[in-house]
C-alpha atoms as a PDB file:
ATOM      1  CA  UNK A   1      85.559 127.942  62.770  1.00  0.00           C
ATOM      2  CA  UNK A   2      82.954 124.965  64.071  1.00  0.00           C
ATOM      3  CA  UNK A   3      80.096 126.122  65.587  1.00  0.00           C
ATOM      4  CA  UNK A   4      77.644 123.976  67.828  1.00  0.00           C
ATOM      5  CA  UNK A   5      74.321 124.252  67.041  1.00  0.00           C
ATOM      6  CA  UNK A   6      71.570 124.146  69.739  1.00  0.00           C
ATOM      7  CA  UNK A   7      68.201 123.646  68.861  1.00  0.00           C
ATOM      8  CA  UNK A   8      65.353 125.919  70.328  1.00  0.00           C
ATOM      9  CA  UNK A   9      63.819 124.894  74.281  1.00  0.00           C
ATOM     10  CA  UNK A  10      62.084 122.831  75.547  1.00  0.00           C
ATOM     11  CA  UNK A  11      64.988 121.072  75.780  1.00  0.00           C
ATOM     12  CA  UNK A  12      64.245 116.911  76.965  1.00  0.00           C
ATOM     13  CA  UNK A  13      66.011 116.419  80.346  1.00  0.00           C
ATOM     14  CA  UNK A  14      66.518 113.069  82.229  1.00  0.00           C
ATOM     15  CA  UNK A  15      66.198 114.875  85.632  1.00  0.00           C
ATOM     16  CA  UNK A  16      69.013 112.088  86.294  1.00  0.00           C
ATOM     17  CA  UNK A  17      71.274 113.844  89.107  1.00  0.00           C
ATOM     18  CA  UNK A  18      73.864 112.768  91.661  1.00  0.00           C
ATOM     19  CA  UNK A  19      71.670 113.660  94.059  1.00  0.00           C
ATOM     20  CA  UNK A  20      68.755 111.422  92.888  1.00  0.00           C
ATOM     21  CA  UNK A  21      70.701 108.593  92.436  1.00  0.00           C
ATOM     22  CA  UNK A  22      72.642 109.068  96.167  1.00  0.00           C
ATOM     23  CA  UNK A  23      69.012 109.116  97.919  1.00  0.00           C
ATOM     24  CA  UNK A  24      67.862 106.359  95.798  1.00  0.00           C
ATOM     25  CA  UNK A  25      70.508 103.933  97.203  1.00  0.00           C
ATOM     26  CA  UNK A  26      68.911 105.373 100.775  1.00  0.00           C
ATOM     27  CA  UNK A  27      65.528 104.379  99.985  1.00  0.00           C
ATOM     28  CA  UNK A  28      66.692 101.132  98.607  1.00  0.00           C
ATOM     29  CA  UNK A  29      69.100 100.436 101.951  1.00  0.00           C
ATOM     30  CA  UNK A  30      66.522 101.509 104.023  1.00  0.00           C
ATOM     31  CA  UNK A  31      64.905  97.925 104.506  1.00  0.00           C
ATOM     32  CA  UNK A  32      68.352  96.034 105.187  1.00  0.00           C
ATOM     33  CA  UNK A  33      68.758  99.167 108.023  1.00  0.00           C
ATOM     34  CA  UNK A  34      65.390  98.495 109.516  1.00  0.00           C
ATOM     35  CA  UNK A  35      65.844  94.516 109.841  1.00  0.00           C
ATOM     36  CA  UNK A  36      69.631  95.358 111.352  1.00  0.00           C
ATOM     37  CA  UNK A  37      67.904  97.783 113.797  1.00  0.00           C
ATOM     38  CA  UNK A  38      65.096  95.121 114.677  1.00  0.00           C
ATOM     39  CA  UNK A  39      68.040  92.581 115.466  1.00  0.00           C
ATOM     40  CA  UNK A  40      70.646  94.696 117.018  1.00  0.00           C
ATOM     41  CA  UNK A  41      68.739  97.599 118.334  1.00  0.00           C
ATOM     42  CA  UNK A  42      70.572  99.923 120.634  1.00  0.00           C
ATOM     43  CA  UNK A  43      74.168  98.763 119.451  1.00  0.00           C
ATOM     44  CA  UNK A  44      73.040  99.147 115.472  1.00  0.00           C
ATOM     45  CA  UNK A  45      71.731 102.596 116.051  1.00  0.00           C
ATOM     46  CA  UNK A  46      75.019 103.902 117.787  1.00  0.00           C
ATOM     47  CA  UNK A  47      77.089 102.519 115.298  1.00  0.00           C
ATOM     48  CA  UNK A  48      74.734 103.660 111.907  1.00  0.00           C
ATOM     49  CA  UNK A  49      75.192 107.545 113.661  1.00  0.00           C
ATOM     50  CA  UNK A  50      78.746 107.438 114.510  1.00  0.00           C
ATOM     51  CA  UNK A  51      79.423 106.188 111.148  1.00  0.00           C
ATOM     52  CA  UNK A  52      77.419 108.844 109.045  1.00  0.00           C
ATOM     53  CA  UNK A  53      78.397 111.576 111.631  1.00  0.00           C
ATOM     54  CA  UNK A  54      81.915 111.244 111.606  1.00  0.00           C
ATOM     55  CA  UNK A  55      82.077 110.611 107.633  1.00  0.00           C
ATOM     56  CA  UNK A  56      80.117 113.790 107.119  1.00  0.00           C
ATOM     57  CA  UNK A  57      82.503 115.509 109.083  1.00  0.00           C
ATOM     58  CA  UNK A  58      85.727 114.165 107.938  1.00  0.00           C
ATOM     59  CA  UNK A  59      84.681 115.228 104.877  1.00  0.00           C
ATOM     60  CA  UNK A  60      83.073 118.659 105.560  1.00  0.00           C
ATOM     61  CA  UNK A  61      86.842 119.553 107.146  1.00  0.00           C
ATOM     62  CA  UNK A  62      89.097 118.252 104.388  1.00  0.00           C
ATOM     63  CA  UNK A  63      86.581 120.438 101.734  1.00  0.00           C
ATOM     64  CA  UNK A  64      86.807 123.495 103.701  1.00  0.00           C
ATOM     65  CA  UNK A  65      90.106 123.540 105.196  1.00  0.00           C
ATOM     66  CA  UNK A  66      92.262 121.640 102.981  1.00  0.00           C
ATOM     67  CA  UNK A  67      90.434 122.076  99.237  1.00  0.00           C
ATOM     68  CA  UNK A  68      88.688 125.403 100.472  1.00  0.00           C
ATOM     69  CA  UNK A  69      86.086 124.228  98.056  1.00  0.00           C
ATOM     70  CA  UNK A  70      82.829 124.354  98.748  1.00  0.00           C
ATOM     71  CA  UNK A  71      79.814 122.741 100.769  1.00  0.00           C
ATOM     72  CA  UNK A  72      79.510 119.016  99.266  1.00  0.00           C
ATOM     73  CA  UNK A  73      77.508 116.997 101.936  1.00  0.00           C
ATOM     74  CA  UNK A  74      74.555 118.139 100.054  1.00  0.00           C
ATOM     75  CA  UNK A  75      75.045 115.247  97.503  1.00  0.00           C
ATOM     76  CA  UNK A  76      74.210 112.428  99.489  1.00  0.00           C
ATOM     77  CA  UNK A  77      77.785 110.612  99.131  1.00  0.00           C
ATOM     78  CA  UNK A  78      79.563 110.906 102.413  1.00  0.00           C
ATOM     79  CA  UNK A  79      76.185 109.933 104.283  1.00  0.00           C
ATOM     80  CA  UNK A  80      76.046 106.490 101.798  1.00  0.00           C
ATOM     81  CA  UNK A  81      79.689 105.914 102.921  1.00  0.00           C
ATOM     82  CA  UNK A  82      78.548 106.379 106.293  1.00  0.00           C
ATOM     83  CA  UNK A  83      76.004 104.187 106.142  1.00  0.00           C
ATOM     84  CA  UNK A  84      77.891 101.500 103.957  1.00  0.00           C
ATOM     85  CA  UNK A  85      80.728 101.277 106.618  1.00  0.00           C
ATOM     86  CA  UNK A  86      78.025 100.470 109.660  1.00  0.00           C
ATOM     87  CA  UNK A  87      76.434  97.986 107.570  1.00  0.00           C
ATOM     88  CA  UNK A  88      79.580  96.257 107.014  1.00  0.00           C
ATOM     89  CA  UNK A  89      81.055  95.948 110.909  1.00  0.00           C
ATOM     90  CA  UNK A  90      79.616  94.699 114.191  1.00  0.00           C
ATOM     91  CA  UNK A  91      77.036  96.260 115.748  1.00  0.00           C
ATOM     92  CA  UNK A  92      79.182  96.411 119.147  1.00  0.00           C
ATOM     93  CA  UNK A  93      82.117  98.091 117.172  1.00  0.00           C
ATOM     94  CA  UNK A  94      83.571 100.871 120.578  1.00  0.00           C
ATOM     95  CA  UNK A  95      82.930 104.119 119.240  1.00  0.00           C
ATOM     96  CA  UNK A  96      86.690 105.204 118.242  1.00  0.00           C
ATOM     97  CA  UNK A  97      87.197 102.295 116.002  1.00  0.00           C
ATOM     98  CA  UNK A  98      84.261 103.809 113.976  1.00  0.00           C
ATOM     99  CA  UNK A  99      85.490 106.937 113.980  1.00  0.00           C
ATOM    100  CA  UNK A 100      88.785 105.802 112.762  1.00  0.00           C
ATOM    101  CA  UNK A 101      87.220 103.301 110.172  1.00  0.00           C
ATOM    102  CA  UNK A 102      84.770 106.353 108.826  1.00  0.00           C
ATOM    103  CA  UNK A 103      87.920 109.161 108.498  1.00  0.00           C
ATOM    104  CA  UNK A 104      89.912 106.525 106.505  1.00  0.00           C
ATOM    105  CA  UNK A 105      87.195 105.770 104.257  1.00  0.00           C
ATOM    106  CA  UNK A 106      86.318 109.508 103.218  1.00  0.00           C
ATOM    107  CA  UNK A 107      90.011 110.969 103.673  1.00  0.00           C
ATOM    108  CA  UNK A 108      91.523 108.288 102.332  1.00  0.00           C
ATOM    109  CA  UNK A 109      89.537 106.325  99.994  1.00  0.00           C
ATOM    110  CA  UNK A 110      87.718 109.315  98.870  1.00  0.00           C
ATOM    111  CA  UNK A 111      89.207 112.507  99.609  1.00  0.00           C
ATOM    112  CA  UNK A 112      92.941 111.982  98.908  1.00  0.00           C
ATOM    113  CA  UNK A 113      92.025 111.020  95.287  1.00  0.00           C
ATOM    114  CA  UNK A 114      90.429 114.320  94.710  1.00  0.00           C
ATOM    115  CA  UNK A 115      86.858 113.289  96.139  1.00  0.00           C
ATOM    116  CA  UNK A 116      83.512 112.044  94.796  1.00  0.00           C
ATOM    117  CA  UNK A 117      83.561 110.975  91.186  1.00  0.00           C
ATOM    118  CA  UNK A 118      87.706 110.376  91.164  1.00  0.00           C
ATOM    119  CA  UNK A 119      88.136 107.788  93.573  1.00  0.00           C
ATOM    120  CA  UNK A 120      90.070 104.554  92.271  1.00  0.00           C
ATOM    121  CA  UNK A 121      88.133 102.668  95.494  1.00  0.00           C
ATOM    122  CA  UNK A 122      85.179 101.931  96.923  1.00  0.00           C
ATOM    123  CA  UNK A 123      85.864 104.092 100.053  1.00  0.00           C
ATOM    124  CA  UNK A 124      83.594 102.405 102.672  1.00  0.00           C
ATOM    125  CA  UNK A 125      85.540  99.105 101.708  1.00  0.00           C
ATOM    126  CA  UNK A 126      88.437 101.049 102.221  1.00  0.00           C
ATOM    127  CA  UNK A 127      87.497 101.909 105.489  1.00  0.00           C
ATOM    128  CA  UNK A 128      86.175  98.575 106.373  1.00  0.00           C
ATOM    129  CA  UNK A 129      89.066  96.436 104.950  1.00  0.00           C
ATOM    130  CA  UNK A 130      91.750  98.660 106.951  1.00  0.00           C
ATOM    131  CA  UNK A 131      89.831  98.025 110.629  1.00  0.00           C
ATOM    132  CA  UNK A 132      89.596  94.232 109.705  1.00  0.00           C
ATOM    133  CA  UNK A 133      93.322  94.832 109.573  1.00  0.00           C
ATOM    134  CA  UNK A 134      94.301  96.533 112.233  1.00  0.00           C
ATOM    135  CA  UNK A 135      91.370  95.570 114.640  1.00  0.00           C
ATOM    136  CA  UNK A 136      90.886  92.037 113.963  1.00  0.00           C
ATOM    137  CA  UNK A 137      89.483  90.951 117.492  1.00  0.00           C
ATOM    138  CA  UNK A 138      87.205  93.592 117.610  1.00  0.00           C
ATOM    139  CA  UNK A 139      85.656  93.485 113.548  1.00  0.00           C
ATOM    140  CA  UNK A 140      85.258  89.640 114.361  1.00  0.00           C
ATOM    141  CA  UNK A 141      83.464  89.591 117.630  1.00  0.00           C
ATOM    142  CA  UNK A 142      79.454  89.139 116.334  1.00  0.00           C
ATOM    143  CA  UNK A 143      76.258  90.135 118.970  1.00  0.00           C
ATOM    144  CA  UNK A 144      73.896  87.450 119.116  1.00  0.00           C
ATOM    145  CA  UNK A 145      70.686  88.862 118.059  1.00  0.00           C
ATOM    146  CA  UNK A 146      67.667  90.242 119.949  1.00  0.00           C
ATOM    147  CA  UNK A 147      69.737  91.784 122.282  1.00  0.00           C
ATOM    148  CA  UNK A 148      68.345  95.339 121.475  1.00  0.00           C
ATOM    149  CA  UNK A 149      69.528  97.449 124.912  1.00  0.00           C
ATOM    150  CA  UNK A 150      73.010  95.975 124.538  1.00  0.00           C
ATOM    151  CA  UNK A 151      75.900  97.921 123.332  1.00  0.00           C
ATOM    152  CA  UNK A 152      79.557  96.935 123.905  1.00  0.00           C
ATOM    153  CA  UNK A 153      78.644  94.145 126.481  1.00  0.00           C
ATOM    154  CA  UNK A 154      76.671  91.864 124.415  1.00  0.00           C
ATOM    155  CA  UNK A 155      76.832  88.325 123.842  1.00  0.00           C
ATOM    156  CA  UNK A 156      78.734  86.749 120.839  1.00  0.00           C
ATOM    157  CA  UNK A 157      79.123  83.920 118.938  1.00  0.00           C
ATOM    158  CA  UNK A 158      80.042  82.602 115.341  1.00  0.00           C
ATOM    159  CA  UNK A 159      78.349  83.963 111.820  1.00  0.00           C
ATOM    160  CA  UNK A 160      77.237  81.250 109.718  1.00  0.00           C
ATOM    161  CA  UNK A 161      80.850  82.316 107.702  1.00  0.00           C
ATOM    162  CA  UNK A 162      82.388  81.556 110.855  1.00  0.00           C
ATOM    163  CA  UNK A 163      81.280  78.298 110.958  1.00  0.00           C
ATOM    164  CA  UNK A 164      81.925  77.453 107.777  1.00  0.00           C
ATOM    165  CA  UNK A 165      85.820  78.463 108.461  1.00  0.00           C
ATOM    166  CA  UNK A 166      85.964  76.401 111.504  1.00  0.00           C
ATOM    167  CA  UNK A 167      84.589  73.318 109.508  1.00  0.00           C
ATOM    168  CA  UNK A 168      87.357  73.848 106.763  1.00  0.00           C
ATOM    169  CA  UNK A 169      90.284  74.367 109.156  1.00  0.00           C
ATOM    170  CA  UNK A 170      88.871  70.997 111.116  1.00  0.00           C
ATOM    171  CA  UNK A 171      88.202  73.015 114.439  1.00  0.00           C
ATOM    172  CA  UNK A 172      86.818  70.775 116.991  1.00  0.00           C
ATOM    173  CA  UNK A 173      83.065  70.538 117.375  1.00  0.00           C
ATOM    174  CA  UNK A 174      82.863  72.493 114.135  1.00  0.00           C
ATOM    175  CA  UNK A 175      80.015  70.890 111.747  1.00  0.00           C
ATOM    176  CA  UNK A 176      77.953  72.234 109.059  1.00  0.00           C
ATOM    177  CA  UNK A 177      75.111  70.901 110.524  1.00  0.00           C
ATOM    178  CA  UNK A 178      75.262  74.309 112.950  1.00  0.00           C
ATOM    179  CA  UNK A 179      74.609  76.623 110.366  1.00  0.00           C
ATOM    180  CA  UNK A 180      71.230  78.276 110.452  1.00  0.00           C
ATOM    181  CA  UNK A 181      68.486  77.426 107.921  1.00  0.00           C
ATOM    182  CA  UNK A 182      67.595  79.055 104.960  1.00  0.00           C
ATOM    183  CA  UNK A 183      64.343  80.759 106.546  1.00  0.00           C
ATOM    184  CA  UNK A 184      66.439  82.324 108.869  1.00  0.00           C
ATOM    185  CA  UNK A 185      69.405  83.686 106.389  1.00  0.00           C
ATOM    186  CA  UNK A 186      66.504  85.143 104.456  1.00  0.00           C
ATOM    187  CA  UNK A 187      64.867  86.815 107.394  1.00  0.00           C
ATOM    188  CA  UNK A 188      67.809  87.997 109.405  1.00  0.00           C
ATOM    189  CA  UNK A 189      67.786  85.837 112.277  1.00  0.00           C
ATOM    190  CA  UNK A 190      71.677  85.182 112.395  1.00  0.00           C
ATOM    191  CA  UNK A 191      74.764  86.790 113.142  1.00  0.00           C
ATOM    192  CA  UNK A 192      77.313  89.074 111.387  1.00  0.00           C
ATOM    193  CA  UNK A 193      77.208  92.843 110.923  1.00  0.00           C
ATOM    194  CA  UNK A 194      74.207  94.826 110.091  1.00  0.00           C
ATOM    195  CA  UNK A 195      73.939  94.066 106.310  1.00  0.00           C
ATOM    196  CA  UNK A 196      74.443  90.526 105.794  1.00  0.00           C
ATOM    197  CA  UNK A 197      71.662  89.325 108.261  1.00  0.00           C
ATOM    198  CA  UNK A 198      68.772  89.707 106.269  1.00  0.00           C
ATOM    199  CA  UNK A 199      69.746  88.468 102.290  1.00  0.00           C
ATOM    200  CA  UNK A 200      65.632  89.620 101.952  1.00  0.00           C
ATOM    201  CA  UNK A 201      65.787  93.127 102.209  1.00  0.00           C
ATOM    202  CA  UNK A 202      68.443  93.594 100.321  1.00  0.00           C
ATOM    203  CA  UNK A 203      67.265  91.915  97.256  1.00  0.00           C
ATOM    204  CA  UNK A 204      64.435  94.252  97.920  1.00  0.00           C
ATOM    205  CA  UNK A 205      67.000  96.861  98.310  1.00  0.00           C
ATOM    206  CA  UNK A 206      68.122  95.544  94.430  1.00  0.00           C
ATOM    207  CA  UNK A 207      64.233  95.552  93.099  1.00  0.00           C
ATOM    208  CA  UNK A 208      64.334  99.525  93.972  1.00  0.00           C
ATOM    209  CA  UNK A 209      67.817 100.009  92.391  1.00  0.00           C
ATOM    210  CA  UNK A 210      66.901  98.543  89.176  1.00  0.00           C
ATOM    211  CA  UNK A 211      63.160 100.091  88.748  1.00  0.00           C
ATOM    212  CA  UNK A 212      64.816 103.581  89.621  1.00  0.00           C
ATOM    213  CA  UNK A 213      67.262 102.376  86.637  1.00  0.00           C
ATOM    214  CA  UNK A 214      69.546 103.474  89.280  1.00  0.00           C
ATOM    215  CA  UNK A 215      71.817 100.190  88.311  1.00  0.00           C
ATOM    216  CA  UNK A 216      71.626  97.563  85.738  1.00  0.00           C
ATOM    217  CA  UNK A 217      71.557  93.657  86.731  1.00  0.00           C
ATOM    218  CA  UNK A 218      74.719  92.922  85.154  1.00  0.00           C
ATOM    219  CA  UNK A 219      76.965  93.352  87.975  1.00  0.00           C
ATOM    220  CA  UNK A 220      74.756  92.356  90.675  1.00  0.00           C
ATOM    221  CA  UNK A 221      73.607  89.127  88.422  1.00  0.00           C
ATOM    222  CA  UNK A 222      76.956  88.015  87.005  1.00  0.00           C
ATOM    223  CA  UNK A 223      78.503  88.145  90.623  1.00  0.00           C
ATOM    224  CA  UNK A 224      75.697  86.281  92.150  1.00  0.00           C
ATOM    225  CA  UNK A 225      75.571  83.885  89.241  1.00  0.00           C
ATOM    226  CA  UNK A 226      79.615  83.266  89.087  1.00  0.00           C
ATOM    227  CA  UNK A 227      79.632  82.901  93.316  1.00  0.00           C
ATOM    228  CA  UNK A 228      77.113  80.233  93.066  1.00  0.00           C
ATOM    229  CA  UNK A 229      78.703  78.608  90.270  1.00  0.00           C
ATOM    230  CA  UNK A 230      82.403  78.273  91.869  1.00  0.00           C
ATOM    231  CA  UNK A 231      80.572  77.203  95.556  1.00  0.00           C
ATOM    232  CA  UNK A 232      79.020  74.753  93.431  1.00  0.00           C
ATOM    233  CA  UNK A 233      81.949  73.338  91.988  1.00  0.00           C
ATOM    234  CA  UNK A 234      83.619  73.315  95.575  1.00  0.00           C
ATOM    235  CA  UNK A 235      80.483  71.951  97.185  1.00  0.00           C
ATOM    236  CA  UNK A 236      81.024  68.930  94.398  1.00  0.00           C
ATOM    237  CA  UNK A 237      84.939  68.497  94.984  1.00  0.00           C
ATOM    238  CA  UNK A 238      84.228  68.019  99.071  1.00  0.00           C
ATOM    239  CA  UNK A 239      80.665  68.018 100.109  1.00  0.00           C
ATOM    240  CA  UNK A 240      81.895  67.317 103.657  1.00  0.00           C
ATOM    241  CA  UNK A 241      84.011  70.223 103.672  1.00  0.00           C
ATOM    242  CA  UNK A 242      82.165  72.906 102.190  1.00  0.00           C
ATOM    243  CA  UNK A 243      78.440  74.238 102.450  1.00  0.00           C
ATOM    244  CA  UNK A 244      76.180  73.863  99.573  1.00  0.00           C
ATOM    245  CA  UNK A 245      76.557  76.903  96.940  1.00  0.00           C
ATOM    246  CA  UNK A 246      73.595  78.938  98.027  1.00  0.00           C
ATOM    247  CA  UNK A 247      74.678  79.823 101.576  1.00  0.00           C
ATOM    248  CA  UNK A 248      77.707  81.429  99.811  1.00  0.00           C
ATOM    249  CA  UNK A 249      74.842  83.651  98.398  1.00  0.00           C
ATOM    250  CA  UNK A 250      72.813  84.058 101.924  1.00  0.00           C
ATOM    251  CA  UNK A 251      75.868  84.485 103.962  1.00  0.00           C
ATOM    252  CA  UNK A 252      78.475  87.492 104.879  1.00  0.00           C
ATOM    253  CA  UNK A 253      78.541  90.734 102.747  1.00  0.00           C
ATOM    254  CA  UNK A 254      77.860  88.880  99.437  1.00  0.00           C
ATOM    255  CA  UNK A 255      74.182  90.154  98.522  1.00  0.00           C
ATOM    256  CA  UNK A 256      75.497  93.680 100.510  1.00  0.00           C
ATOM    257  CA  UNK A 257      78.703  93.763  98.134  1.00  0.00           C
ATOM    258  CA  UNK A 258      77.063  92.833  94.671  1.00  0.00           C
ATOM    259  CA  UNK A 259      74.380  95.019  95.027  1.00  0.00           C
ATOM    260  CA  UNK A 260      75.385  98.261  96.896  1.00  0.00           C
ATOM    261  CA  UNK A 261      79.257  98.330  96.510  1.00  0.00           C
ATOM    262  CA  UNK A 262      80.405  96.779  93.296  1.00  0.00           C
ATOM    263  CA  UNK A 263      77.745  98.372  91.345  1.00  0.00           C
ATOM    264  CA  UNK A 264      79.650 101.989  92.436  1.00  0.00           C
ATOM    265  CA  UNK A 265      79.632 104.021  89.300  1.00  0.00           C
ATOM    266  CA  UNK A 266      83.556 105.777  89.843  1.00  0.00           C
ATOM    267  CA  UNK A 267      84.688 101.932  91.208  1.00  0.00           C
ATOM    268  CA  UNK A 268      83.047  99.731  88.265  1.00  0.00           C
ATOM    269  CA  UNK A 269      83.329  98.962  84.485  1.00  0.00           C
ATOM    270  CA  UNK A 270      81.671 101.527  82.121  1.00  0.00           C
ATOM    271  CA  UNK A 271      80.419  98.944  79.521  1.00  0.00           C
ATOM    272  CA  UNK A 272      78.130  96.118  79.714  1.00  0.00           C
ATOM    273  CA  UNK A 273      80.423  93.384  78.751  1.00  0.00           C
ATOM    274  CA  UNK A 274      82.632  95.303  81.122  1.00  0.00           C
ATOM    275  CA  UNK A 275      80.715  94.835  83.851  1.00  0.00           C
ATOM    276  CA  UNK A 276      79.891  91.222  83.183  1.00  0.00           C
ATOM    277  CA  UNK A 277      83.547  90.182  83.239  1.00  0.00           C
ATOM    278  CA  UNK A 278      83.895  92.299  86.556  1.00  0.00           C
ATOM    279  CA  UNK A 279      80.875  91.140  88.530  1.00  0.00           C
ATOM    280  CA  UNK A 280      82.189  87.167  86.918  1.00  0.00           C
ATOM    281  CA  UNK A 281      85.456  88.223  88.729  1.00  0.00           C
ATOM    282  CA  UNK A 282      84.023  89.446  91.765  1.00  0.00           C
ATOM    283  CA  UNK A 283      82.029  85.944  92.343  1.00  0.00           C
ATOM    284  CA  UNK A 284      84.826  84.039  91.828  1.00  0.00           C
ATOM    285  CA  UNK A 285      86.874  85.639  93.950  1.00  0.00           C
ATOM    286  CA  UNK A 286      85.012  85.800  96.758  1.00  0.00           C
ATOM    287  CA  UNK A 287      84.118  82.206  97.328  1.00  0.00           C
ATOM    288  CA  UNK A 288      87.995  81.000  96.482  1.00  0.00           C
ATOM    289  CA  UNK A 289      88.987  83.757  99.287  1.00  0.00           C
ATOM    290  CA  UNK A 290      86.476  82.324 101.326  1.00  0.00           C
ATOM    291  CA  UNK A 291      87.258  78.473 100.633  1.00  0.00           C
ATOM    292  CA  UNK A 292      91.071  78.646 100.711  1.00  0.00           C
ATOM    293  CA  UNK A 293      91.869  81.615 102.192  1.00  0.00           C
ATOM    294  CA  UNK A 294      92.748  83.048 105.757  1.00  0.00           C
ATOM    295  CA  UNK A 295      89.669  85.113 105.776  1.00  0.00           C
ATOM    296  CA  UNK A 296      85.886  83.629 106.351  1.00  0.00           C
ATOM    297  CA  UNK A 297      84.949  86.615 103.881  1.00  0.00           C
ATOM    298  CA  UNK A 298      86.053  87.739 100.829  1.00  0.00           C
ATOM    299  CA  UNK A 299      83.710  89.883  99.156  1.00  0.00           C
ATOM    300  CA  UNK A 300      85.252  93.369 100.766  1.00  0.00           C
ATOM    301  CA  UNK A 301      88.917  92.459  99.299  1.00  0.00           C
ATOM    302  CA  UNK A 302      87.470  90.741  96.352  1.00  0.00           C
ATOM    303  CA  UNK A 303      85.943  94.262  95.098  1.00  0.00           C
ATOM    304  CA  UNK A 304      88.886  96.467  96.011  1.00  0.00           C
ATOM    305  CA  UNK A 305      90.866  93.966  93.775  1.00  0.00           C
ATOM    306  CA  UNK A 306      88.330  94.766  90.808  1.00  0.00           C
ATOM    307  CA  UNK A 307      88.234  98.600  91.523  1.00  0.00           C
ATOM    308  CA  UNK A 308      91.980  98.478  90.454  1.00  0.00           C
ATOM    309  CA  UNK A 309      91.237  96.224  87.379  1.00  0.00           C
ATOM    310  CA  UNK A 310      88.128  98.603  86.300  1.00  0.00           C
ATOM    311  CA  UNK A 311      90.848 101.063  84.227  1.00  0.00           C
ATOM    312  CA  UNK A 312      91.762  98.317  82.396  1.00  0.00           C
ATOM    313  CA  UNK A 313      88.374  96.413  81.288  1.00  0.00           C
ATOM    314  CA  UNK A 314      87.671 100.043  80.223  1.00  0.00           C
ATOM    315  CA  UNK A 315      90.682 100.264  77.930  1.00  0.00           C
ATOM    316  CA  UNK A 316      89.729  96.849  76.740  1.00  0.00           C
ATOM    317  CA  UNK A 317      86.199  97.180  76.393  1.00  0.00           C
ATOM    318  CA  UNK A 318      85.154 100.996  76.337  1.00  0.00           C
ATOM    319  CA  UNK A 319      82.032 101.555  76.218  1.00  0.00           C
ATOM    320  CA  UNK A 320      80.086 101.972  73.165  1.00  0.00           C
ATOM    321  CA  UNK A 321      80.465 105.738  71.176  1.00  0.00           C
ATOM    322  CA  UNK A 322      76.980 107.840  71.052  1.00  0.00           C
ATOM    323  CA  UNK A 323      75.430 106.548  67.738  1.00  0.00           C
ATOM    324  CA  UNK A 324      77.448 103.873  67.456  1.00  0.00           C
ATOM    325  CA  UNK A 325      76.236 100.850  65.943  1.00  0.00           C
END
């Protein structure tokens, strides 16, 4: 009979937990919150708590009454997906479509798959792709910024992705000329939900991630490289049309999506050359949804498409063995 030999303690330990890694991704959203707050104010705030509130509960009731498991919220998850799904919709979202977008993404893109860690999707995307569906008026209505005491009755208007639809589908009055400058897509002075407005703080957001060694740069990197690659190549084919490449990196949920969603560890490739051929995918797709499709964004469906490809660029290209050359 084989027996497994353990040498004497100390024993090295990475002190790498779920827990760490959960309340890294805090620390690292925290700057993208703060600039959404500073913009949106009272309407930001009400719809960061709903989200994390009812998300923490959805999923405290499914453990105890329905696994009879044990207390989970401890781990940090449920509150990410809280905070991932307000970062994602408009900060004027009514209350009940938040609480209906937040119990889909933890009892149905979490929970019903057996919970954290078995999940096929990205369950904030879940969440946020299903209101988009079935609440299209209200997940497309923006707040014009700096209206910090306003809630439900603030004004709207058009997100620079907005604009950039109109233009394609030859709207009238629609020009590219209206879409904010690059100062202002880096700062966070421009409309759309509470993290796409500030492309700065989240690539702060990424500088945390990666000295933590929380996440590598492949995903994040091969998305942003392959997205500005294919905008490029549609900027060239109708520069009238479309906007140059880098607003399809400054705009909508793309810097949100390649650096705090497709980078999930459950939802994305094991393997490096795994996750270069996802994040390659995830690029692409995103600016062909946005360029041809009936959407102005694409990075929320272009990820759930990848989380159901991630199986097989695992098969294909598993990671490589301990000690493996």
């Amino acid at each position: 009979m084989n027996k497994l030999y353990v040498s004497p303690s100390p024993h090295i330990h990475s002190g790498d937990t779920i827990e760490r890694n959960m309340y890294a991704v805090l620390i690292a959203l925290l700057p993208a919150v703060l600039v959404g707050l500073s913009q949106f104010g009272l309407g930001a705030l009400i719809v960061i708590v709903l989200s994390i509130a009812f998300c923490a509960l959805t999923e405290w009731a499914i453990v105890k009454y329905l696994y009879k498991g044990e207390f989970s919220l401890t781990d940090g998850s449920a509150v990410i997906t809280g905070l991932l799904l307000a970062m994602n919709v408009p900060s004027n979202l009514p209350w009940w479509i938040v609480a209906i977008g937040a119990i889909i993404a933890i009892g149905v893109g979490k929970m019903s798959f057996g919970g954290l860690g078995t999940n096929v999707f990205n369950p904030a995307l879940v969440g946020r792709v299903f209101l988009l569906i079935a609440y299209p008026a209200q997940m497309t209505t923006w707040p014009e910024v700096g209206q910090l005491t306003s809630y439900t009755d603030a004004t709207t208007g058009a997100t620079p992705l907005g604009i950039i639809k109109a233009v394609i589908n030859n709207a009238p009055g629609a020009s590219l000329e209206q879409l904010p400058a690059l100062p202002d897509l880096l700062f966070g002075v421009n409309m759309g939900s509470l993290g796409e407005v500030s492309a700065l703080a989240l690539l702060f957001g990424l500088v945390i991630l990666l000295w933590q060694r929380v996440i590598t740069w492949h995903i994040p990197v091969s998305i942003l490289v392959s997205a500005f690659a294919t905008g490029l190549l549609v900027y060239l084919i109708n520069p009238a049309l479309y906007p140059l490449p880098h607003y399809h990196l400054l705009t909508g949920g793309m810097m949100l999506g390649a650096i705090f969603m497709a980078t999930d560890y459950v939802t994305s490739p094991m393997s490096k050359s795994g996750q270069l051929v996802y994040g390659c995918a995830i690029g692409v797709l995103t600016v062909v949804i946005r360029s041809f499709g009936a959407y102005p964004e694409g990075m929320s469906f272009a990820i759930l498409i990848m989380n159901a490809f991630t199986p097989l660029i695992n098969n294909y290209m598993p990671p490589k063995l301990f000690g493996g050359k």
